[in-house]
PDB file of N, CA and C in Angstrom:
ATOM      1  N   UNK A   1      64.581 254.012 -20.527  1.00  0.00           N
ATOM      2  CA  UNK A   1      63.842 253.403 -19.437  1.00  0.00           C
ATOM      3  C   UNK A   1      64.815 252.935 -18.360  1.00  0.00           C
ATOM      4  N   UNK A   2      64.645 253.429 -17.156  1.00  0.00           N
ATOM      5  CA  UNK A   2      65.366 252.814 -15.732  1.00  0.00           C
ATOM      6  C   UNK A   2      65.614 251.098 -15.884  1.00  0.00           C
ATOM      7  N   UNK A   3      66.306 250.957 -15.363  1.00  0.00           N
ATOM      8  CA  UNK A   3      66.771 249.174 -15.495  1.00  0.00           C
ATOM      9  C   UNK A   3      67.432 249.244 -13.822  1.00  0.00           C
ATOM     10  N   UNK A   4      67.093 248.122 -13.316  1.00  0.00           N
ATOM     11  CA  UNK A   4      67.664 247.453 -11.761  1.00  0.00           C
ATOM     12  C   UNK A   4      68.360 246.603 -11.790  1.00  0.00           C
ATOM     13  N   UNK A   5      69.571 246.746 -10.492  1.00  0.00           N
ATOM     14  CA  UNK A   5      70.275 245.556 -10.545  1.00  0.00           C
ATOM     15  C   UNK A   5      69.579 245.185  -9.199  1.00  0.00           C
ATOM     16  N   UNK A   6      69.659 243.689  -9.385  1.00  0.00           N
ATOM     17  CA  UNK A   6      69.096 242.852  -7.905  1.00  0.00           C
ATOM     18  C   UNK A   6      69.484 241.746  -7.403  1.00  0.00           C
ATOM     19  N   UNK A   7      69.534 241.652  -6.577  1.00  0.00           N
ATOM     20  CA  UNK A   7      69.839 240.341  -6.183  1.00  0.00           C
ATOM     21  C   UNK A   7      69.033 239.865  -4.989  1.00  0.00           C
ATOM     22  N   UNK A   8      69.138 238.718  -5.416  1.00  0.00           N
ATOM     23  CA  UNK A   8      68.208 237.496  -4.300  1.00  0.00           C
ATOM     24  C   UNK A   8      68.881 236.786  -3.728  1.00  0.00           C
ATOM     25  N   UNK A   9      68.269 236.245  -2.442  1.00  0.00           N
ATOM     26  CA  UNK A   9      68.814 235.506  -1.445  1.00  0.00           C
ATOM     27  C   UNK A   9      67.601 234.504  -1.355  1.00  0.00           C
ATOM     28  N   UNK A  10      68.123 232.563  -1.489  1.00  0.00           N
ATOM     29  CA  UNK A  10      67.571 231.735  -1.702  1.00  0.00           C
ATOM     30  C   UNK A  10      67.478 231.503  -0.311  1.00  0.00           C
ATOM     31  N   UNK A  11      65.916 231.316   0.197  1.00  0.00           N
ATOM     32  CA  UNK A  11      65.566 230.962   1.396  1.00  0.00           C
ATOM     33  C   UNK A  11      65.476 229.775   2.325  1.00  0.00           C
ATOM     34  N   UNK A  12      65.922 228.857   1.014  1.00  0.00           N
ATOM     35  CA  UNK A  12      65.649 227.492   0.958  1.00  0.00           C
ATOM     36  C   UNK A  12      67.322 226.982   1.336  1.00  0.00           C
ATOM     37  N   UNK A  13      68.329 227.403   0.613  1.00  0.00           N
ATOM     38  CA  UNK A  13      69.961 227.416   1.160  1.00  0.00           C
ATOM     39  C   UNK A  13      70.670 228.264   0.984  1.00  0.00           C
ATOM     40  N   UNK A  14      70.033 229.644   1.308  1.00  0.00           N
ATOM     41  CA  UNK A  14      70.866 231.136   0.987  1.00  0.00           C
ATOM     42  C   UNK A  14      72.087 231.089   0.068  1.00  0.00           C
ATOM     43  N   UNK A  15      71.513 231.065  -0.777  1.00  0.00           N
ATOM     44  CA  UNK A  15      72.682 231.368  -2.137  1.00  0.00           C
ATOM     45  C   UNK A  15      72.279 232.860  -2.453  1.00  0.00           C
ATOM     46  N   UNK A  16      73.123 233.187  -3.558  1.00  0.00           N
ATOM     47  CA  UNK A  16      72.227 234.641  -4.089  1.00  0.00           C
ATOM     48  C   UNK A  16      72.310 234.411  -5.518  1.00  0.00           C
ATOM     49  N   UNK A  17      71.259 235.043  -5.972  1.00  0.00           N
ATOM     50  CA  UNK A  17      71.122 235.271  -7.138  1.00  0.00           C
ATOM     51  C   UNK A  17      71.301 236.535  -7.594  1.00  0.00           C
ATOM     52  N   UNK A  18      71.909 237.331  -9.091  1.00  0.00           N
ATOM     53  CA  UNK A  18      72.167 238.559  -9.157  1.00  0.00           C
ATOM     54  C   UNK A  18      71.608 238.560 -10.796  1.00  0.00           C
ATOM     55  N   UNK A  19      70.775 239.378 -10.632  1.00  0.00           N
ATOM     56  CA  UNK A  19      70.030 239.555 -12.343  1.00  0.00           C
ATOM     57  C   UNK A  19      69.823 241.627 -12.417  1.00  0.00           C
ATOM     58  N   UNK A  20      69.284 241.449 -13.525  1.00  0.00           N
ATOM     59  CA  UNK A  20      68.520 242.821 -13.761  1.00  0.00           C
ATOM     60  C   UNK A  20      67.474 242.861 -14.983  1.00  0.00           C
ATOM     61  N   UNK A  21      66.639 244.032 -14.467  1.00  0.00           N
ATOM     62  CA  UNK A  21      65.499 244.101 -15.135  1.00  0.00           C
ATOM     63  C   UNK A  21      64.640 245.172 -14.966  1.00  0.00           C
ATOM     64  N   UNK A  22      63.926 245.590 -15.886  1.00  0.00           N
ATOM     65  CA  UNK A  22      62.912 246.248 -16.131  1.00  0.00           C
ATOM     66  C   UNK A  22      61.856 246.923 -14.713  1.00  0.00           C
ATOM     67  N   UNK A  23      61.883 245.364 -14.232  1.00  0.00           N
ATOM     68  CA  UNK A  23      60.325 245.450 -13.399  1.00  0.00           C
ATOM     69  C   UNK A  23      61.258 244.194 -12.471  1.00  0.00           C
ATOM     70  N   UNK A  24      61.376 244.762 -11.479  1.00  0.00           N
ATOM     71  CA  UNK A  24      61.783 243.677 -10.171  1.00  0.00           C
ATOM     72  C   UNK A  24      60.957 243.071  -9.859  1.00  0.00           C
ATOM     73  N   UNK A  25      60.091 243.655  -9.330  1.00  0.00           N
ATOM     74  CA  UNK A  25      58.943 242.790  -8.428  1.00  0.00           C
ATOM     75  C   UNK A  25      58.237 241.676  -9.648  1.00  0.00           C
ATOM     76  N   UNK A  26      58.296 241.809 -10.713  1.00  0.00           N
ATOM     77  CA  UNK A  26      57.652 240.767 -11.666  1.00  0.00           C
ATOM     78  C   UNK A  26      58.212 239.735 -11.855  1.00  0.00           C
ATOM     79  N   UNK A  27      59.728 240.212 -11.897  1.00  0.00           N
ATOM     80  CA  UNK A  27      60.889 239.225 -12.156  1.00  0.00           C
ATOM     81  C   UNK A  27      61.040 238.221 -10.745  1.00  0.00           C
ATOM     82  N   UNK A  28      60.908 238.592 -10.069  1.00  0.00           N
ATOM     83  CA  UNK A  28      61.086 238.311  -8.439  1.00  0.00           C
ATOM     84  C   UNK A  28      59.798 236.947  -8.553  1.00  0.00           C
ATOM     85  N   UNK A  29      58.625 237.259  -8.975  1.00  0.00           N
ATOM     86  CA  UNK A  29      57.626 236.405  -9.390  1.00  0.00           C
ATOM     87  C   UNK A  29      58.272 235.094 -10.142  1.00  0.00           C
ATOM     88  N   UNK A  30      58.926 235.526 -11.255  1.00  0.00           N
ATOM     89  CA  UNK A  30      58.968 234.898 -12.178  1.00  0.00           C
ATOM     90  C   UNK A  30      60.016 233.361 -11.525  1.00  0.00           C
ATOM     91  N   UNK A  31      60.862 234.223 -10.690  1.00  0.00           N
ATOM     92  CA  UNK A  31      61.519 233.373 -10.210  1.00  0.00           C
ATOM     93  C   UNK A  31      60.976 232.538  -8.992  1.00  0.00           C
ATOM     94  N   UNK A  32      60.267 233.057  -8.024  1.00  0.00           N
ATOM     95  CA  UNK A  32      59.606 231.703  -7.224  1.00  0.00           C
ATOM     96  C   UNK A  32      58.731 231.051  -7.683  1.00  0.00           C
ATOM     97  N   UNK A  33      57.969 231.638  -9.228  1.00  0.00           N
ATOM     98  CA  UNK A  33      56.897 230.720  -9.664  1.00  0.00           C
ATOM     99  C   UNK A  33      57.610 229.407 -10.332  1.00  0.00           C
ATOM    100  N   UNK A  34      59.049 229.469 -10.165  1.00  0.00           N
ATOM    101  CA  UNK A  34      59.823 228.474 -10.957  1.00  0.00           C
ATOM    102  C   UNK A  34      60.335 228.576 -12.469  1.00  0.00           C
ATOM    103  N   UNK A  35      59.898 229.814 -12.832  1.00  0.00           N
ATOM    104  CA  UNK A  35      59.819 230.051 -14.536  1.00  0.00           C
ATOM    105  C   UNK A  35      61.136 230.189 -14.908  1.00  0.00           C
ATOM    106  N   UNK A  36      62.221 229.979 -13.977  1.00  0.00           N
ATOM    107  CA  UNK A  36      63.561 230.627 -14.497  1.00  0.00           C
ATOM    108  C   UNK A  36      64.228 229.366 -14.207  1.00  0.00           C
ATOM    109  N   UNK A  37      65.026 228.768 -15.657  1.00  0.00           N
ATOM    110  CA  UNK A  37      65.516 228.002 -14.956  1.00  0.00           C
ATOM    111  C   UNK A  37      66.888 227.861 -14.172  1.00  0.00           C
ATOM    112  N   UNK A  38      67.467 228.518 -14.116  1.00  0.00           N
ATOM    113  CA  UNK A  38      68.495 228.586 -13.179  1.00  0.00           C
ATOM    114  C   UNK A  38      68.193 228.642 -11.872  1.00  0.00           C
ATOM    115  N   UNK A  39      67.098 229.108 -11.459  1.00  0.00           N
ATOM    116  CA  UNK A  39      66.480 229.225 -10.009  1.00  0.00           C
ATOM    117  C   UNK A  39      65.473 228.361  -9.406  1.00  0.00           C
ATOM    118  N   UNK A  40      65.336 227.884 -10.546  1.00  0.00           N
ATOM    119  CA  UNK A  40      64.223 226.981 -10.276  1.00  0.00           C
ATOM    120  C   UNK A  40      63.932 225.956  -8.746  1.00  0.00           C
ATOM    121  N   UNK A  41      65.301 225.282  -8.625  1.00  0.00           N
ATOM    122  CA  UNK A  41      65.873 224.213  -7.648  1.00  0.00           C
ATOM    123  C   UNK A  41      65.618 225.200  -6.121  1.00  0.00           C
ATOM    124  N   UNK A  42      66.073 226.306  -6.592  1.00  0.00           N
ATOM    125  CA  UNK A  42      66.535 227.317  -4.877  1.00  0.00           C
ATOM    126  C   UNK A  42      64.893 228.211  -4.204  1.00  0.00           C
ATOM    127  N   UNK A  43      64.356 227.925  -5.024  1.00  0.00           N
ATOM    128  CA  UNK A  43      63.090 228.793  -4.789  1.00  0.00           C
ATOM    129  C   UNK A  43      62.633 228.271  -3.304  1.00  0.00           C
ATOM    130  N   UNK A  44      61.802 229.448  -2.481  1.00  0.00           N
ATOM    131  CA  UNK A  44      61.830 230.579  -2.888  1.00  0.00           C
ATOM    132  C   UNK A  44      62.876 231.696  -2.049  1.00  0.00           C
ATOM    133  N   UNK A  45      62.440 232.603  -2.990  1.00  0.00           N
ATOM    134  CA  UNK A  45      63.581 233.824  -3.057  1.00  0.00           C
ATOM    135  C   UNK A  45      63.165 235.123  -2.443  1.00  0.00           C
ATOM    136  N   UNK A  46      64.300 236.050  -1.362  1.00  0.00           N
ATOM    137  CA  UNK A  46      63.769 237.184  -1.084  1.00  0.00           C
ATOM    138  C   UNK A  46      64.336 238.038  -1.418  1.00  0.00           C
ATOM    139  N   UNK A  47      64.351 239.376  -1.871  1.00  0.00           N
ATOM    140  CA  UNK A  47      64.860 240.141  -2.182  1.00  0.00           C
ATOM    141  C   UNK A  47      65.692 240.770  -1.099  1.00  0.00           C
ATOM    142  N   UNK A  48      67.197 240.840  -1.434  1.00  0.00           N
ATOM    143  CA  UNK A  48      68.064 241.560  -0.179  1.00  0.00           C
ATOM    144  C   UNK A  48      68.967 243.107  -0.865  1.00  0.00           C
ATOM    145  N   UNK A  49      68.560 243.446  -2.275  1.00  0.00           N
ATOM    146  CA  UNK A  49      69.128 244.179  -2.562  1.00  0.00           C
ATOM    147  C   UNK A  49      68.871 244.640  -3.735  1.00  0.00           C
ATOM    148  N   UNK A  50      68.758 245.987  -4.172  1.00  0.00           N
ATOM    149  CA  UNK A  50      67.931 246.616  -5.541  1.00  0.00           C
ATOM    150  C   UNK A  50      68.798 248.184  -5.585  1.00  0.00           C
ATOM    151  N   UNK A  51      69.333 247.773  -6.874  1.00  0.00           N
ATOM    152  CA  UNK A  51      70.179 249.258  -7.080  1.00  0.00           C
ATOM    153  C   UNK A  51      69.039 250.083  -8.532  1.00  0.00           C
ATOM    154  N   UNK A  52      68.511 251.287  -8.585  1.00  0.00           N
ATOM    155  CA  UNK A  52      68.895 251.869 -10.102  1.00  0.00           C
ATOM    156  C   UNK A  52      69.275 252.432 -10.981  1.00  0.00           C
ATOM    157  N   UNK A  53      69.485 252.152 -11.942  1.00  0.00           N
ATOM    158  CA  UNK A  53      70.599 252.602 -12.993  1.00  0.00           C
ATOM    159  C   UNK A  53      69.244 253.185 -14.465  1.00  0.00           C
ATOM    160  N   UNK A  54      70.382 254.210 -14.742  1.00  0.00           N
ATOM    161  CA  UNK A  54      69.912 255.434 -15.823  1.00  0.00           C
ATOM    162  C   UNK A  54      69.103 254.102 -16.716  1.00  0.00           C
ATOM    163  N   UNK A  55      69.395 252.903 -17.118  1.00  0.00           N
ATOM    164  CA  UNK A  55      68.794 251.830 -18.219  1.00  0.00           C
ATOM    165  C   UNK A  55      69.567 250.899 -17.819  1.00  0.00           C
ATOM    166  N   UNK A  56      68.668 249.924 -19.009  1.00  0.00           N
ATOM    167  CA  UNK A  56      69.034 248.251 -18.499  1.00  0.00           C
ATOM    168  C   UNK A  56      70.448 248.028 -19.449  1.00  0.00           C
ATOM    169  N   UNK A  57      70.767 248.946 -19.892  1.00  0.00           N
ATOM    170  CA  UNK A  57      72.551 248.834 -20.177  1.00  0.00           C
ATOM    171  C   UNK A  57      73.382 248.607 -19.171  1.00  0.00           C
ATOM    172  N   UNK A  58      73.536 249.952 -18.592  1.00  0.00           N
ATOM    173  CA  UNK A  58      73.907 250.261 -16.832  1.00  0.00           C
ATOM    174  C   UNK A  58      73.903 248.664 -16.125  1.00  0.00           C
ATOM    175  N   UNK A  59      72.457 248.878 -15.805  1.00  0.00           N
ATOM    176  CA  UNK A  59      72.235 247.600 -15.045  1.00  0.00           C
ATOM    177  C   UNK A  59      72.466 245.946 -15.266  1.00  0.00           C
ATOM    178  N   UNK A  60      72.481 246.018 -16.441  1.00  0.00           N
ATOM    179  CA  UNK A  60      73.037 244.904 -16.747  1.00  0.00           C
ATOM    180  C   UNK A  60      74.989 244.707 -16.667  1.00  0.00           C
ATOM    181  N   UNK A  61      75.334 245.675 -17.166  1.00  0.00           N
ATOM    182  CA  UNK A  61      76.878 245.932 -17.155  1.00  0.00           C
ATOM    183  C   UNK A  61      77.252 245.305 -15.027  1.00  0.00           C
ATOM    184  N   UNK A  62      76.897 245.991 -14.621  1.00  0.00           N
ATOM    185  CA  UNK A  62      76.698 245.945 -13.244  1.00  0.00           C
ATOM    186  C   UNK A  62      76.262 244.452 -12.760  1.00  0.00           C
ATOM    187  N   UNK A  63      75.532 244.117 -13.433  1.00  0.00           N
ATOM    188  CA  UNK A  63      75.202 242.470 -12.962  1.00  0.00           C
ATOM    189  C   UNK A  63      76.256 241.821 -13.516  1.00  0.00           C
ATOM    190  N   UNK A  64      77.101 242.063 -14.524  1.00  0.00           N
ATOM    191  CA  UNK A  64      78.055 241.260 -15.110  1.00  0.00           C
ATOM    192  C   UNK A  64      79.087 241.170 -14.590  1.00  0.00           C
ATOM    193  N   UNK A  65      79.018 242.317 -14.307  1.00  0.00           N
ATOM    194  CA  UNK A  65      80.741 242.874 -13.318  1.00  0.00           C
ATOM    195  C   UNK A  65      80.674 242.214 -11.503  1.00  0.00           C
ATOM    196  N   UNK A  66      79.366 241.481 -11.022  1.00  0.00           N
ATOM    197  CA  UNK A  66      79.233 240.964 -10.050  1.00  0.00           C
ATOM    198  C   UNK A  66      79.536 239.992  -9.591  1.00  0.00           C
ATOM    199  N   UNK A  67      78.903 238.971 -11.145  1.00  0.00           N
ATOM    200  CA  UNK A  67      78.713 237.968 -11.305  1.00  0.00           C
ATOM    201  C   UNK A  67      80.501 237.074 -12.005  1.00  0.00           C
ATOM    202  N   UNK A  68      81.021 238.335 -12.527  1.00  0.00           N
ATOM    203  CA  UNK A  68      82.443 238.071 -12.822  1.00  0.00           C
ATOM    204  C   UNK A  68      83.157 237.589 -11.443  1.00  0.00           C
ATOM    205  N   UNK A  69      82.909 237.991 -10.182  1.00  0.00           N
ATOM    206  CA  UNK A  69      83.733 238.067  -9.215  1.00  0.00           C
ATOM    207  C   UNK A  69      83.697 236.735  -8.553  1.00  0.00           C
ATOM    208  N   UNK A  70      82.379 236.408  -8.703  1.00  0.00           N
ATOM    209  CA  UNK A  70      82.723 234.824  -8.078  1.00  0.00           C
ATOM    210  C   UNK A  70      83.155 234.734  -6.477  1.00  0.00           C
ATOM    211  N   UNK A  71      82.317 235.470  -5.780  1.00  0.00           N
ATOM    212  CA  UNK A  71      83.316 235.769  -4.883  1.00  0.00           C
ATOM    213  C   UNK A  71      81.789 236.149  -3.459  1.00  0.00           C
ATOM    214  N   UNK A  72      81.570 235.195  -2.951  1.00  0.00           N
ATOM    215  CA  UNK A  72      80.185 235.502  -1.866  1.00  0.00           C
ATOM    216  C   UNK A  72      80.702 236.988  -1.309  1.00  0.00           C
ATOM    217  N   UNK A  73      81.812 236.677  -0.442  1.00  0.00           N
ATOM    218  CA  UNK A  73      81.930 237.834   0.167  1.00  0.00           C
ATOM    219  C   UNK A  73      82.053 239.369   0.079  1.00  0.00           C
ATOM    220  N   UNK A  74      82.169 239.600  -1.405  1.00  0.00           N
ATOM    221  CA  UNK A  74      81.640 240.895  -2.268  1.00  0.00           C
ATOM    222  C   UNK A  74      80.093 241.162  -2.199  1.00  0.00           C
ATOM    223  N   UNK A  75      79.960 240.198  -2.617  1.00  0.00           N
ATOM    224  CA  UNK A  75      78.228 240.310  -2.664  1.00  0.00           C
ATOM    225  C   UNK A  75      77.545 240.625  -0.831  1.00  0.00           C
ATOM    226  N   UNK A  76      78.156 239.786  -0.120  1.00  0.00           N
ATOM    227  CA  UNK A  76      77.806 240.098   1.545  1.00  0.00           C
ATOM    228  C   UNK A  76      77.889 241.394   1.890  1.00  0.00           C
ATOM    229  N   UNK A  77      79.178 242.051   1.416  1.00  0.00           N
ATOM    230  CA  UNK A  77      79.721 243.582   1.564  1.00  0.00           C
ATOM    231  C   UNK A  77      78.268 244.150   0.553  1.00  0.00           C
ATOM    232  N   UNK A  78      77.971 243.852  -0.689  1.00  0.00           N
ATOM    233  CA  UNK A  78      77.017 245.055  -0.617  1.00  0.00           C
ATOM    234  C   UNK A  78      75.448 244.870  -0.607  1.00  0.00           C
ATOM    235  N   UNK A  79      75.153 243.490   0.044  1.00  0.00           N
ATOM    236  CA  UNK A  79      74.098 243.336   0.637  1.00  0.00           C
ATOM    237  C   UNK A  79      73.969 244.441   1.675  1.00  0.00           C
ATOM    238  N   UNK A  80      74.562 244.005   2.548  1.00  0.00           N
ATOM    239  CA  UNK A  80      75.553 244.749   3.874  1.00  0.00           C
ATOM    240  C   UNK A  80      75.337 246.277   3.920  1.00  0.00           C
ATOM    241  N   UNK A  81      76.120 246.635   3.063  1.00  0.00           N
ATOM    242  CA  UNK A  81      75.981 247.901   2.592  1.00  0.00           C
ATOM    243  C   UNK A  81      74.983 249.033   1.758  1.00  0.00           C
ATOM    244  N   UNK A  82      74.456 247.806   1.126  1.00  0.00           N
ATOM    245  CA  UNK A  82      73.284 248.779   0.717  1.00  0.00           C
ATOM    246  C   UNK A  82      73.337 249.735  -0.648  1.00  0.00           C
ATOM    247  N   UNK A  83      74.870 248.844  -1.101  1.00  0.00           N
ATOM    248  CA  UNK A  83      75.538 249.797  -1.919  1.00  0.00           C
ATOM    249  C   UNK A  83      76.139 249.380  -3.110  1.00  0.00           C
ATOM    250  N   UNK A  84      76.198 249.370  -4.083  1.00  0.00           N
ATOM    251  CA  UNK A  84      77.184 248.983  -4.819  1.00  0.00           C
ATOM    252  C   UNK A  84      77.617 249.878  -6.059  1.00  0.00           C
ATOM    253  N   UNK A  85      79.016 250.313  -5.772  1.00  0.00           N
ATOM    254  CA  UNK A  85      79.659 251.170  -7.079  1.00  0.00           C
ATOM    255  C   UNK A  85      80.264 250.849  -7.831  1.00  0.00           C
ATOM    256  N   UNK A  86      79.313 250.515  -9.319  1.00  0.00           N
ATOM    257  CA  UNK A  86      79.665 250.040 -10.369  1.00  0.00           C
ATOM    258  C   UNK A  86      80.901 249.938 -11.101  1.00  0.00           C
ATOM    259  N   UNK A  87      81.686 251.433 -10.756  1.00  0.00           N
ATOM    260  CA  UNK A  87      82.645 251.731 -11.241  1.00  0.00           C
ATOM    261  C   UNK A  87      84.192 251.353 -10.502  1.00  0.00           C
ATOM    262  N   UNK A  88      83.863 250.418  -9.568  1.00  0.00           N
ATOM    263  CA  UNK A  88      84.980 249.920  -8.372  1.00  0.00           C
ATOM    264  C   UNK A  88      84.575 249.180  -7.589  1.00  0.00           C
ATOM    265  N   UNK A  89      85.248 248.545  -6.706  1.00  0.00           N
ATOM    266  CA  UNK A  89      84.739 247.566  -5.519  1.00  0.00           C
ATOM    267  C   UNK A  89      84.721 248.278  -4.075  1.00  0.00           C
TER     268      UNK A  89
END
């Protein structure tokens, strides 16, 4: 089954958020309905970016390797871009 990487942009103090999943648009729910708690505080959220990957292996690997970087201005570049290659920066 296809798996997405995504990320959100908090509308409330533009942070981003970077997850993956199954079903975006549900997850995307899940998070302005408040159900998540890590997001809970930043809600609500718009979607600025949706990659997909062969499964939620892929996509998750990819959210990890994002979220390792710690680093806004990576994430700006592939907001930006429209792009992100898993296998490099």
């Amino acid at each position: 089954m296809k798996g997405y990487l995504y990320i959100l942009i908090s509308l409330k103090n533009g942070t981003y958020y970077i997850g993956s999943s199954k079903d975006v648009d549900k997850r995307i729910g899940q998070h302005n309905s408040g159900n998540v708690k890590a997001t809970r505080y930043k809600r609500p959220f718009g979607l600025v970016f949706k990659q997909e990957h062969e499964n939620m292996i892929q996509a998750h690997r990819a959210e990890l390797k994002i979220k390792s970087w710690k680093r806004k201005d990576f994430i700006d570049k592939i907001v930006k871009d429209k792009h992100f290659n898993h296998t490099g920066r």
